[in-house]
Protein backbone atom coordinates (compact mmCIF):
# COMPACT_ATOMS: atom_id res chain seq x y z
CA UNK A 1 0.00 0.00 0.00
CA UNK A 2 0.87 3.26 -0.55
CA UNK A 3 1.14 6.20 1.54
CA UNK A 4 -1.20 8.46 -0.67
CA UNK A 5 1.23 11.90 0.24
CA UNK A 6 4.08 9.93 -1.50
CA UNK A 7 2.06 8.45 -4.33
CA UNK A 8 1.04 11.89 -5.23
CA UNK A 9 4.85 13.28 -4.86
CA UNK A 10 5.86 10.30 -6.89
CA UNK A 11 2.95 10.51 -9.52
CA UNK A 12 3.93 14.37 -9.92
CA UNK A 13 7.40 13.18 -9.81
CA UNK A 14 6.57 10.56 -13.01
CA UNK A 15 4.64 13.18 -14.51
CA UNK A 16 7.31 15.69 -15.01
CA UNK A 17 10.17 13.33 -15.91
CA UNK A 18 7.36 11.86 -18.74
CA UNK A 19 7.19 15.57 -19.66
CA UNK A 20 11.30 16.02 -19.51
CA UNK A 21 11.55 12.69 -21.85
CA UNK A 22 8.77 14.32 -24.33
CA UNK A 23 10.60 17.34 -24.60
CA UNK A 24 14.21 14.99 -25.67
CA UNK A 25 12.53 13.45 -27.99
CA UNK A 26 11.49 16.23 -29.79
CA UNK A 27 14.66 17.87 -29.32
CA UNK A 28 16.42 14.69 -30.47
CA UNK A 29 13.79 15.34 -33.45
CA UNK A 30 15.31 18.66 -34.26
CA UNK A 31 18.50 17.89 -34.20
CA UNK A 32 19.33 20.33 -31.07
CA UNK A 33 22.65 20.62 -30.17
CA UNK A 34 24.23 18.14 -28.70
CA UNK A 35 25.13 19.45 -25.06
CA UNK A 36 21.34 20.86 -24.92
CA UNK A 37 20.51 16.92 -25.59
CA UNK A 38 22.95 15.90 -22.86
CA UNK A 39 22.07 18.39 -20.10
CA UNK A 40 18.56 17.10 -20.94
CA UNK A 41 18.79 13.99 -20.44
CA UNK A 42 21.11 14.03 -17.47
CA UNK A 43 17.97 15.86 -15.80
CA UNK A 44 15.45 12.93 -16.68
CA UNK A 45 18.43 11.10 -15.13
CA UNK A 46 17.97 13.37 -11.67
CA UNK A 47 14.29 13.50 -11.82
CA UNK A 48 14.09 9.34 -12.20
CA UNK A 49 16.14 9.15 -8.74
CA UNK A 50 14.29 11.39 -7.11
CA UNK A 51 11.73 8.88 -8.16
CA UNK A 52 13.46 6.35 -6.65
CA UNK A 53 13.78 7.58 -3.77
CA UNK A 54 10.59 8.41 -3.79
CA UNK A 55 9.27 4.44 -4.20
CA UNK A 56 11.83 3.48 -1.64
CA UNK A 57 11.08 5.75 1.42
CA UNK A 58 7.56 4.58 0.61
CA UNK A 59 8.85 0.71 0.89
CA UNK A 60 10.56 1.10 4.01
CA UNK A 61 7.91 3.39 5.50
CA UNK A 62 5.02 0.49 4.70
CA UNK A 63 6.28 -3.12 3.63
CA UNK A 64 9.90 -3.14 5.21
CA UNK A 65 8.03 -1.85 8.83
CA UNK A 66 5.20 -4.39 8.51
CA UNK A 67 8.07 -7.16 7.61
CA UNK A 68 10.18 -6.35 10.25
CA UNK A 69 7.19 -6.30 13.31
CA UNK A 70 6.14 -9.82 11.99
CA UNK A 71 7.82 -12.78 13.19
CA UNK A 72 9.70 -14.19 9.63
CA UNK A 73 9.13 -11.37 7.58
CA UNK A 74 12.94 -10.04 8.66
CA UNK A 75 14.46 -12.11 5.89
CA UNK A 76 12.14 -11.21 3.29
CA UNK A 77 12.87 -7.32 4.17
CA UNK A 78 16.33 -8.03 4.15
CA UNK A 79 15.98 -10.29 0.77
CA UNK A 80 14.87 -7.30 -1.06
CA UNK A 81 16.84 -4.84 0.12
CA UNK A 82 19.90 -6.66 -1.20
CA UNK A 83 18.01 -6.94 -4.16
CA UNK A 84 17.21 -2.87 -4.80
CA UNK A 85 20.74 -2.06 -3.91
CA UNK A 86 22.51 -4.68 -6.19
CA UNK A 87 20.22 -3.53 -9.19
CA UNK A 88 20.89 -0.15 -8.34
CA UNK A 89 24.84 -0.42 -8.59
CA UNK A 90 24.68 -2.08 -11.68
């Protein structure tokens, strides 16, 4: 479940970076210069971690807490938390 003040940050957050990627494409489109294209696209790069982060506080906030306070849910919390950091640094 969601915590509905971060799905609307994160929903707001998707919306702009969906926005940011339009805009590339078009650029891309026009042939804009290639810096312009770069500094672009490093910012969908910024806005899709603040996503991230985003999604994650949310998991720890909800799934990770209800994992940990139930007997045998530990692993699982840690299980995936290996799993988002290793996919991260990849």
């Amino acid at each position: 479940m969601l915590d509905q003040k971060l799905k609307q940050r994160a929903i707001h957050r998707a919306k702009i970076t969906r926005g940011q990627l339009d805009g590339l494409i078009k650029a891309i489109e026009n042939e804009t210069y290639c810096t312009e294209l770069l500094g672009q696209s490093l910012s969908i790069q910024r806005s899709l971690k603040s996503l991230d982060a985003f999604l994650l506080e949310n998991h720890l906030r909800t799934h990770v807490k209800h994992q940990m306070q139930n007997k045998g849910g530990e692993e699982k919390a840690v299980q995936e938390l290996i799993k988002v950091y290793t996919l991260s640094n990849k």
